[in-house]
C-alpha atoms as a PDB file:
ATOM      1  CA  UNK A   1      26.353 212.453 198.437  1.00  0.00           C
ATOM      2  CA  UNK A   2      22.633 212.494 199.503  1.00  0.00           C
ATOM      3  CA  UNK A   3      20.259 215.796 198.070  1.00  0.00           C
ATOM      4  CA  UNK A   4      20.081 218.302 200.464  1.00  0.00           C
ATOM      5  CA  UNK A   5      16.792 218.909 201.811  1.00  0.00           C
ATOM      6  CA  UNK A   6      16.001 223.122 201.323  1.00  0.00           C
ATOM      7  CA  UNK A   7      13.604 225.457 203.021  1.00  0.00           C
ATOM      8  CA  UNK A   8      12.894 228.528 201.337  1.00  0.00           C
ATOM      9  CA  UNK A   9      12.227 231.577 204.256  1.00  0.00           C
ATOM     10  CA  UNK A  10      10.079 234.481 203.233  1.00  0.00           C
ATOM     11  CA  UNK A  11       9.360 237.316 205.827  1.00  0.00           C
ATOM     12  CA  UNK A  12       7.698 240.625 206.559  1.00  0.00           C
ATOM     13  CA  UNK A  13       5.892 240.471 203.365  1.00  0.00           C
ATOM     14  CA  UNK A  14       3.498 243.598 204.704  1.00  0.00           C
ATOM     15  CA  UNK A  15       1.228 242.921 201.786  1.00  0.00           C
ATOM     16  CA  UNK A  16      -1.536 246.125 201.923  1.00  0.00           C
ATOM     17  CA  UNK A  17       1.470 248.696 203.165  1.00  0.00           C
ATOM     18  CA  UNK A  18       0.793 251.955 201.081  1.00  0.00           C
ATOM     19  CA  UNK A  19       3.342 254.237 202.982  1.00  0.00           C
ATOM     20  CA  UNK A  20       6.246 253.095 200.620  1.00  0.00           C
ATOM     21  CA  UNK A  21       6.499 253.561 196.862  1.00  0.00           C
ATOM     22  CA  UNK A  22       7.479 250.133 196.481  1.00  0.00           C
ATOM     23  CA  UNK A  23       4.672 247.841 195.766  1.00  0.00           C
ATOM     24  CA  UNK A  24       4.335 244.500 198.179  1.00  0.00           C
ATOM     25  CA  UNK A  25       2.218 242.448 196.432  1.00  0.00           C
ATOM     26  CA  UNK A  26       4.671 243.009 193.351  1.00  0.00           C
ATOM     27  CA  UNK A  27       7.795 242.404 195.417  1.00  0.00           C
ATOM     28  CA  UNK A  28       6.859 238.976 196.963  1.00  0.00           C
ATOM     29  CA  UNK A  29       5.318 238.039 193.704  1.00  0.00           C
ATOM     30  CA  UNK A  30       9.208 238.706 192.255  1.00  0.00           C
ATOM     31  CA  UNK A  31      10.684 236.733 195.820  1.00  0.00           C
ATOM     32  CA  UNK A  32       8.394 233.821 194.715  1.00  0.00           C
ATOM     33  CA  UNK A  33       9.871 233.706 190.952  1.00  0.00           C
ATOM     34  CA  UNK A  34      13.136 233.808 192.101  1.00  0.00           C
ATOM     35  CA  UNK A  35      12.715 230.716 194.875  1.00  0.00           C
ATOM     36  CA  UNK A  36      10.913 228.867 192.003  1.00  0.00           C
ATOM     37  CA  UNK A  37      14.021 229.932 189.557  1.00  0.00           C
ATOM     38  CA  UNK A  38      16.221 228.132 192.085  1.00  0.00           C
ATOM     39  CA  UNK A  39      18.658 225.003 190.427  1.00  0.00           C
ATOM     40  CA  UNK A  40      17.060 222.919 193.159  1.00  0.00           C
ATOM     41  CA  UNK A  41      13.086 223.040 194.336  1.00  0.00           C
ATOM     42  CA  UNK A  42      12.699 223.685 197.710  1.00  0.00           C
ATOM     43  CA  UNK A  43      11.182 221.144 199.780  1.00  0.00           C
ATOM     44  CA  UNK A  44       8.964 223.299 201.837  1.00  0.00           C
ATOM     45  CA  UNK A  45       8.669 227.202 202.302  1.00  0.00           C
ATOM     46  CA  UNK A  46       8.745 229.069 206.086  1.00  0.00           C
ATOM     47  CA  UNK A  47       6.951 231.978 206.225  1.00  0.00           C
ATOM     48  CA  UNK A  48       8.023 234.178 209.437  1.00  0.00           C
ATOM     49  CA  UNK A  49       4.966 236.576 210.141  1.00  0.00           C
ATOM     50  CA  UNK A  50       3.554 239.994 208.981  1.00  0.00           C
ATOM     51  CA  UNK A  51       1.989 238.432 206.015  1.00  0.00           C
ATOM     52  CA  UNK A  52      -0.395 241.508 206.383  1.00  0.00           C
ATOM     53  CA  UNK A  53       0.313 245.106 206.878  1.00  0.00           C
ATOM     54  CA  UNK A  54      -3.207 245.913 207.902  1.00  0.00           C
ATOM     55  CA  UNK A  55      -4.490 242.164 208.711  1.00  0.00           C
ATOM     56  CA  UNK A  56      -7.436 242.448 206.263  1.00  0.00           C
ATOM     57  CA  UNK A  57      -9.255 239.648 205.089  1.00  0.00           C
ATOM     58  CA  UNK A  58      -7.963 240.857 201.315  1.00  0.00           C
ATOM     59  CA  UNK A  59      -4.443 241.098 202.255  1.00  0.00           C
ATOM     60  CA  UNK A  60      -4.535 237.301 203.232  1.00  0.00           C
ATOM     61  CA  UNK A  61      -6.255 236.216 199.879  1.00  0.00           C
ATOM     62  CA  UNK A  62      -3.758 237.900 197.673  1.00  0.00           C
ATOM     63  CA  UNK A  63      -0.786 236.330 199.820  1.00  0.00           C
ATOM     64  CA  UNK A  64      -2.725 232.412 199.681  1.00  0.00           C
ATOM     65  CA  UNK A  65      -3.054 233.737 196.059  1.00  0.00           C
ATOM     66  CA  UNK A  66       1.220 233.809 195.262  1.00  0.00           C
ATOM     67  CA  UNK A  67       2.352 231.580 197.800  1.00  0.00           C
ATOM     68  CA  UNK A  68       0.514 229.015 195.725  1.00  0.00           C
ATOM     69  CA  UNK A  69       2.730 228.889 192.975  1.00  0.00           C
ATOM     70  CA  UNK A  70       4.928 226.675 195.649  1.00  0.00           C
ATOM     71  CA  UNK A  71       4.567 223.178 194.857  1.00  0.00           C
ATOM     72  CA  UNK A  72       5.733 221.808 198.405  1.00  0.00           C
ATOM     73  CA  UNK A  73       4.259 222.695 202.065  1.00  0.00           C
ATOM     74  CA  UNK A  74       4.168 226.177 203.417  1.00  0.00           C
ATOM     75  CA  UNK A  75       3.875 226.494 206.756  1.00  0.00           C
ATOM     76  CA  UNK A  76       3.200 230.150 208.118  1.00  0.00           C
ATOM     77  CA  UNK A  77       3.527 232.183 211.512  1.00  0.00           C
ATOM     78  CA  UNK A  78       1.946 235.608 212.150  1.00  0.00           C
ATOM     79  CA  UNK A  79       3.924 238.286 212.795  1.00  0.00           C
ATOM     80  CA  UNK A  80       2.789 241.999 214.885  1.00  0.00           C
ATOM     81  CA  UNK A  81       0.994 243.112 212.253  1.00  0.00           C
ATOM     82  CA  UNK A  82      -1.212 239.831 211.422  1.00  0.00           C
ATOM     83  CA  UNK A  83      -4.534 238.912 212.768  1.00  0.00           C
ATOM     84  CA  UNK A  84      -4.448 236.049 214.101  1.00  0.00           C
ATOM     85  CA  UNK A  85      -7.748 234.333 213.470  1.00  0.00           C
ATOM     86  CA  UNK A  86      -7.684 235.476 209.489  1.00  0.00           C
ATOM     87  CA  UNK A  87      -3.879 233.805 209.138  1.00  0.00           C
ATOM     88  CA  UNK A  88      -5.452 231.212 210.358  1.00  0.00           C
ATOM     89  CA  UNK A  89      -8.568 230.848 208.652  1.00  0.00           C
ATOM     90  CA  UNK A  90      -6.766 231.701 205.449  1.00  0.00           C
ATOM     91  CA  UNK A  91      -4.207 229.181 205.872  1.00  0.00           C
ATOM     92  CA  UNK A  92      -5.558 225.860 207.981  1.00  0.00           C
ATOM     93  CA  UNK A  93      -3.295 226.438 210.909  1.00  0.00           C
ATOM     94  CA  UNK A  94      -4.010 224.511 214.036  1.00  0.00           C
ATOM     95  CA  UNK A  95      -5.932 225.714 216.892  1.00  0.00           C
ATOM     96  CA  UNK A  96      -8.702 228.246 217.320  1.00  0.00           C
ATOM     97  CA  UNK A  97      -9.359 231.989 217.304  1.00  0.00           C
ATOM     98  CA  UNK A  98      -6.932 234.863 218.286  1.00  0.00           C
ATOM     99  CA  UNK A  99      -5.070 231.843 220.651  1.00  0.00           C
ATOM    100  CA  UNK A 100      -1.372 231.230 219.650  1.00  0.00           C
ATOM    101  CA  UNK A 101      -0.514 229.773 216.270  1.00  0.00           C
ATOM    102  CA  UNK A 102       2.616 227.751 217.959  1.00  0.00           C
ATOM    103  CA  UNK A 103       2.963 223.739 216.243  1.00  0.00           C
ATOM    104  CA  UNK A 104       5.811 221.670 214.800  1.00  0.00           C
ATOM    105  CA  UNK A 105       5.888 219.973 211.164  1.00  0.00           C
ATOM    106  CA  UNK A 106       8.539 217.160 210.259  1.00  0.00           C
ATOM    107  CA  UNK A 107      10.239 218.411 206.782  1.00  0.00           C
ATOM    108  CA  UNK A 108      12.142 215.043 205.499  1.00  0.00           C
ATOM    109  CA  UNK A 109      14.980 214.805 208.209  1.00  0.00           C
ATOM    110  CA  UNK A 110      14.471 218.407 209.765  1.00  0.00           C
ATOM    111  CA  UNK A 111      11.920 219.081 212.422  1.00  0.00           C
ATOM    112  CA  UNK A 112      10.592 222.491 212.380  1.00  0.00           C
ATOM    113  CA  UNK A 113       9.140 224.054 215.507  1.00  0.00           C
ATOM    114  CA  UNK A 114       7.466 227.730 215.341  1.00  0.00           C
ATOM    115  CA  UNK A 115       6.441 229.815 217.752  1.00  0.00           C
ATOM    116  CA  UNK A 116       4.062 232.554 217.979  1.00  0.00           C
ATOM    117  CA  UNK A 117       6.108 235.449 219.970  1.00  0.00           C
ATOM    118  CA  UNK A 118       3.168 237.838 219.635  1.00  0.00           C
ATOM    119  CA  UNK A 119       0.770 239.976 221.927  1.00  0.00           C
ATOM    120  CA  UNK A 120      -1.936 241.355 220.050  1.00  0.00           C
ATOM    121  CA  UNK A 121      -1.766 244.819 219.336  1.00  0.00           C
ATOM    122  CA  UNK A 122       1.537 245.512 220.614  1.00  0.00           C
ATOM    123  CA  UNK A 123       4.657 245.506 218.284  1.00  0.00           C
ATOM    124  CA  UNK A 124       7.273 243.889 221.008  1.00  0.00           C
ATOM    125  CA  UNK A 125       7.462 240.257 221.253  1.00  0.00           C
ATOM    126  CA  UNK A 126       6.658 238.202 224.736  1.00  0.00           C
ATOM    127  CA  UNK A 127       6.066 234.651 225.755  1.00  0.00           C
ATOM    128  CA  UNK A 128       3.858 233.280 228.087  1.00  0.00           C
ATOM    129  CA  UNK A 129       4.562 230.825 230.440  1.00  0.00           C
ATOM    130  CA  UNK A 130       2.666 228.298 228.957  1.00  0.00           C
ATOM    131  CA  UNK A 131       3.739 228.832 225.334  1.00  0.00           C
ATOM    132  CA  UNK A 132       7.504 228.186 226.643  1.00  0.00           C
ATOM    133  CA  UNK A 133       5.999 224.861 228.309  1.00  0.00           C
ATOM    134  CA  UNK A 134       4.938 224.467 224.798  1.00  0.00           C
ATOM    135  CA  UNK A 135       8.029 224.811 223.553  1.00  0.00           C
ATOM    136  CA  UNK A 136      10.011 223.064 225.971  1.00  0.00           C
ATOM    137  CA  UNK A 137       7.999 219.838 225.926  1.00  0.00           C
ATOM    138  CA  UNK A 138       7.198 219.868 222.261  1.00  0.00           C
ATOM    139  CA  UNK A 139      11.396 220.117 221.595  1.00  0.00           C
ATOM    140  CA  UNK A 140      11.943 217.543 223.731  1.00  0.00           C
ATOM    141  CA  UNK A 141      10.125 215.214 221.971  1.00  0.00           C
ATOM    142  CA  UNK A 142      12.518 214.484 219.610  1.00  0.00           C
ATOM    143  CA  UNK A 143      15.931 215.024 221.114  1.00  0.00           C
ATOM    144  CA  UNK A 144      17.908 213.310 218.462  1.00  0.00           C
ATOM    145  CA  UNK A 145      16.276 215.060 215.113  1.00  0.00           C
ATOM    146  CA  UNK A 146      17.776 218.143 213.710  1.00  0.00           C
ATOM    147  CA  UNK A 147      15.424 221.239 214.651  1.00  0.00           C
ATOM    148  CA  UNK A 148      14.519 224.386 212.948  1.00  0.00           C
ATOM    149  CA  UNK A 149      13.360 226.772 215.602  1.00  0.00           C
ATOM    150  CA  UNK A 150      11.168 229.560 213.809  1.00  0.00           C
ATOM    151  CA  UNK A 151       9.486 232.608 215.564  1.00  0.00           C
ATOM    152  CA  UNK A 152       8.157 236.229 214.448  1.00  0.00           C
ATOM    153  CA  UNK A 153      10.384 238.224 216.978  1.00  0.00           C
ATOM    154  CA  UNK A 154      14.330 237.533 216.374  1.00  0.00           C
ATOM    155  CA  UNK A 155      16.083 236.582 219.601  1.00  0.00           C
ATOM    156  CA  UNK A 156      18.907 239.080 219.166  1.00  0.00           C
ATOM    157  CA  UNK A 157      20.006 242.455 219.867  1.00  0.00           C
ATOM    158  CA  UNK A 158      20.732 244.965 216.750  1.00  0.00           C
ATOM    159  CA  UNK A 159      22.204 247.955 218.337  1.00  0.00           C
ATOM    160  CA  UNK A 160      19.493 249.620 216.607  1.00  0.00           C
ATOM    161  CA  UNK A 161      17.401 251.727 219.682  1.00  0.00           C
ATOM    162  CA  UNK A 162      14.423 251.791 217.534  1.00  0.00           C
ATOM    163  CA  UNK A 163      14.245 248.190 215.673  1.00  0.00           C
ATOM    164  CA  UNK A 164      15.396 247.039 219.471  1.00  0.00           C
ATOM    165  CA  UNK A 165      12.731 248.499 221.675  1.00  0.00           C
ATOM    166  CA  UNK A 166      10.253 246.876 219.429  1.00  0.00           C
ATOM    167  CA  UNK A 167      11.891 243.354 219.414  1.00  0.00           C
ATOM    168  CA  UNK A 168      11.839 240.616 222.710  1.00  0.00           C
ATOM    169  CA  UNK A 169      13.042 242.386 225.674  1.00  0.00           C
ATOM    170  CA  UNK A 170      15.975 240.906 227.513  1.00  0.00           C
ATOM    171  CA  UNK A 171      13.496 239.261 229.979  1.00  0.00           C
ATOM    172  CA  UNK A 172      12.371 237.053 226.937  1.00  0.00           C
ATOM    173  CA  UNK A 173      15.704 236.081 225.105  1.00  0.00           C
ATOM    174  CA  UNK A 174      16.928 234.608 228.218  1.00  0.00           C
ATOM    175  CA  UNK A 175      13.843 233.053 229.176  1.00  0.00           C
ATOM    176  CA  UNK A 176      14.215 231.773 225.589  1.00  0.00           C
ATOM    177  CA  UNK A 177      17.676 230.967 226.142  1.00  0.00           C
ATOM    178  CA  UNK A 178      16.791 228.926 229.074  1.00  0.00           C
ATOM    179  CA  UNK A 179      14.982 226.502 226.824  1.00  0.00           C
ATOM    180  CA  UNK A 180      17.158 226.335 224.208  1.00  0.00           C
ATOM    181  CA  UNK A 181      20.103 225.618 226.194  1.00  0.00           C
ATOM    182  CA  UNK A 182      18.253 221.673 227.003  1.00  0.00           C
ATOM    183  CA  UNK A 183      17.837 221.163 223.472  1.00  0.00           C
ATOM    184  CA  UNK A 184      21.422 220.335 221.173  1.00  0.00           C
ATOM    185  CA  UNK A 185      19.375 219.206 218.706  1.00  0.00           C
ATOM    186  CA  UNK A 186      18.732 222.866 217.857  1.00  0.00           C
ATOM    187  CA  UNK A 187      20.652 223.914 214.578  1.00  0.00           C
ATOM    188  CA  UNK A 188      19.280 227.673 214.328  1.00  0.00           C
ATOM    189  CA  UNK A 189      16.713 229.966 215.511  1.00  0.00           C
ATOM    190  CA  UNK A 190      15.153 231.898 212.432  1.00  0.00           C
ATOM    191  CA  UNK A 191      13.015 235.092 212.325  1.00  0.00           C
ATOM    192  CA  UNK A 192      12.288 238.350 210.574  1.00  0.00           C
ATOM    193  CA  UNK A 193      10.465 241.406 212.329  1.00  0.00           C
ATOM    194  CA  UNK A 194      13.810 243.986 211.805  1.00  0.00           C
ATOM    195  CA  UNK A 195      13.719 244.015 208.019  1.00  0.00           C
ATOM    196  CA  UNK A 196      17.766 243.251 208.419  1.00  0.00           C
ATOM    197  CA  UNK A 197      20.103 240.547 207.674  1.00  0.00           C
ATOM    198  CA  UNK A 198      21.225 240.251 211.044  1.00  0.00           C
ATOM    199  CA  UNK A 199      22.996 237.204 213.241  1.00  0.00           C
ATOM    200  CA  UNK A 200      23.740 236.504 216.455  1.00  0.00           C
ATOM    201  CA  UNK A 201      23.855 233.234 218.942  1.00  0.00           C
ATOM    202  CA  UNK A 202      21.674 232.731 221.653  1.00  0.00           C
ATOM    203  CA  UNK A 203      23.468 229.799 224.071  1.00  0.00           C
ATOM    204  CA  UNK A 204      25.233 229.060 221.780  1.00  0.00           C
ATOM    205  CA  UNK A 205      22.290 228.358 218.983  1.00  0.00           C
ATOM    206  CA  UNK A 206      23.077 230.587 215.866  1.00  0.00           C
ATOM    207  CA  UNK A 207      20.595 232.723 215.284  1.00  0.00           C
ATOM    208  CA  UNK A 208      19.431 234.571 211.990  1.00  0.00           C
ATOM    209  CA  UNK A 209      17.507 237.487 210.925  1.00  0.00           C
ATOM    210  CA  UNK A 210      15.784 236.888 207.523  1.00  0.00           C
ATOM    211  CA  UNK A 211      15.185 239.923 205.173  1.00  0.00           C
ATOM    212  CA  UNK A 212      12.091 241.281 204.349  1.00  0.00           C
ATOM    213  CA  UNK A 213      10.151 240.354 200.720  1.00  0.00           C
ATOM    214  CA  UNK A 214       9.367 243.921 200.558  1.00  0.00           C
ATOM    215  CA  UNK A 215      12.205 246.662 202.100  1.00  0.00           C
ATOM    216  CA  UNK A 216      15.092 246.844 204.211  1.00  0.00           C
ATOM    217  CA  UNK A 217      15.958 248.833 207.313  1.00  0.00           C
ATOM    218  CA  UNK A 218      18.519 250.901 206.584  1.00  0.00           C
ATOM    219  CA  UNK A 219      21.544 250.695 209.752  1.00  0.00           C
ATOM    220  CA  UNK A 220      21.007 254.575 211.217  1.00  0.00           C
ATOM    221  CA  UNK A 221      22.040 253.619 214.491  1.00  0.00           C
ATOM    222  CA  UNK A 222      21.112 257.483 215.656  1.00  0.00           C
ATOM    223  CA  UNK A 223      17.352 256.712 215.650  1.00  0.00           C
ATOM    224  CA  UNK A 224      16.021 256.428 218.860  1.00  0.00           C
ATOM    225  CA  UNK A 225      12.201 255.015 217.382  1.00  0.00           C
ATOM    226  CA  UNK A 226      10.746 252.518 214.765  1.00  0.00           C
ATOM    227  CA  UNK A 227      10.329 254.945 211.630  1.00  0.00           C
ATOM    228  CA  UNK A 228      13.712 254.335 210.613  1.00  0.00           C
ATOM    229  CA  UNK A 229      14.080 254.586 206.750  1.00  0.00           C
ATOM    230  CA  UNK A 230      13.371 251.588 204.400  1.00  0.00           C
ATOM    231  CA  UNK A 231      14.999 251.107 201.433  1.00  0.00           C
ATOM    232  CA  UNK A 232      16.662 248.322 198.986  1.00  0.00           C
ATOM    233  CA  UNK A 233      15.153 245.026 197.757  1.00  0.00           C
ATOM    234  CA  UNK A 234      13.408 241.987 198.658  1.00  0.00           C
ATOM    235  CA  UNK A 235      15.076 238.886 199.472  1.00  0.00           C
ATOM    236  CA  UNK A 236      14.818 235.590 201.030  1.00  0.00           C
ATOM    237  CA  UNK A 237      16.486 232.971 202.958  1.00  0.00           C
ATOM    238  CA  UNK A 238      17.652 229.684 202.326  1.00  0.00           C
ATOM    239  CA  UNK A 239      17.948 226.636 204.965  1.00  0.00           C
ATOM    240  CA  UNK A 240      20.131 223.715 203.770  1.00  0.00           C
ATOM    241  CA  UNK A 241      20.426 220.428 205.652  1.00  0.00           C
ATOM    242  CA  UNK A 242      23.090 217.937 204.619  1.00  0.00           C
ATOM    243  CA  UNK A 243      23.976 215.284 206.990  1.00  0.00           C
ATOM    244  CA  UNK A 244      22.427 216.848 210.042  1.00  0.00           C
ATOM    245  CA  UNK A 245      24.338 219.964 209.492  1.00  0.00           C
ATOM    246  CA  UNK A 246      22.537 222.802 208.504  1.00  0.00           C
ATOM    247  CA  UNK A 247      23.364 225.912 206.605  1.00  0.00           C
ATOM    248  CA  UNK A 248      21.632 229.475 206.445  1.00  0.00           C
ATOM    249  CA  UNK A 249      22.509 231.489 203.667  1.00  0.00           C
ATOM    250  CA  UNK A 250      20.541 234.705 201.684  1.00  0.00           C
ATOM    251  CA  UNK A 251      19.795 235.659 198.709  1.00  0.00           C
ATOM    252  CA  UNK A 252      18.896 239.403 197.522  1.00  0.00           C
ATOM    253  CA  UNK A 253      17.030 240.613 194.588  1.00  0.00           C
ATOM    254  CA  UNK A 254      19.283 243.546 193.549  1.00  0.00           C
ATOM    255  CA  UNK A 255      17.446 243.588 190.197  1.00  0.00           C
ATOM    256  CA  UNK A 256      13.543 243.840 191.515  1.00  0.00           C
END
């Protein structure tokens, strides 16, 4: 039986946050350990947006700083909280500026497509036009390879008022779902933004919710806003492709 191929998914690292006791740097540092402590090395890390709870210039050096410990590609998105041009300084993404960070990486067998679902100093996510052309076209480039579909915003709907009024709107997950539907090469749509373990399908397309490296929302379905409470550990997720089938499972720190 062939190896596997793994990608290890870190998100909403928030590194800079001073609001909670627990300490982000710290926690992803202890996220990191554990993905390198795995019985198999990854063969590339995902890393689903708010690297930076402030966007500062210092926030991205300490984050280049422990994601280096990873031997194998890492390939980033911004999240709501990220500047754009600094990610991409910091990291050598394509393209210019504050434009989108949206481009598509082949993994081994796995293609992996990721999106940039933000608008700049708003916490909802929202596509344009042209970055679903993007995406569109760029899918259907390879129709017959196994896809990984990453973005920032989760296309999925928690119950949650607050977590849910600052995710995509219904406008945008069926726009989204529009897309996705012409592409059965999809396996999964990955994201972070709610801080939640949380799954869902979008046309069919699972779709999955990746925890947070630093804390959790807790599920108080009675808030009607985004300052919900957040507690527990840091965790990641883990994407594993064998024979064009692909598997999302997660893994959290209890001990950290």
């Amino acid at each position: 039986m062939p190896r596997p191929l793994l990608i290890a998914q870190l998100s909403d690292l928030h590194l800079g946050a001073t609001e909670e006791e627990a300490d982000p740097l710290a926690r992803l540092q202890t996220v990191v350990e554990a993905v390198l402590a795995l019985p198999n090395p990854v063969d590339a890390v995902l890393v689903s947006g708010d690297v930076s709870d402030d966007g500062s210039e210092e926030s991205y050096r300490l984050a280049r700083s422990a994601l280096a410990r990873f031997e194998c590609p890492v390939h980033v998105l911004p999240g709501n909280h990220d500047d754009r041009a600094r990610l991409r300084t910091t990291f050598g993404l394509p393209g210019t500026g504050a434009e989108p960070i949206n481009y598509s990486v082949q993994v081994g067998p796995l293609r992996l497509v990721l999106l940039d679902s933000n608008v700049p100093g708003q916490d909802p996510g929202r596509f344009g036009p042209r970055d679903l052309a993007w995406l569109d076209v760029t899918l259907g480039e390879e129709p017959k390879r196994p896809t990984l579909l990453a973005l920032h915003h989760t296309p999925l709907s928690t119950g949650l008022p607050g977590w849910d009024a600052i995710n995509l709107g219904p406008a945008e997950i069926e726009a989204l779902g529009e897309v996705v539907a012409r592409q059965p090469q999809l396996r999964a749509i990955v994201g972070g933004h709610l801080h939640r373990i949380a799954t869902a399908s979008l046309v069919g397309c699972r779709v999955l919710s990746a925890p947070s490296t630093y804390l959790q929302a807790r599920p108080d379905f009675d808030f009607d806003d985004e300052d919900v409470e957040m507690v527990g550990p840091p965790g990641f997720a883990l994407h594993v492709l064998t024979d064009g089938v692909l598997s999302c499972q997660v893994e959290m720190l209890s001990g950290a």
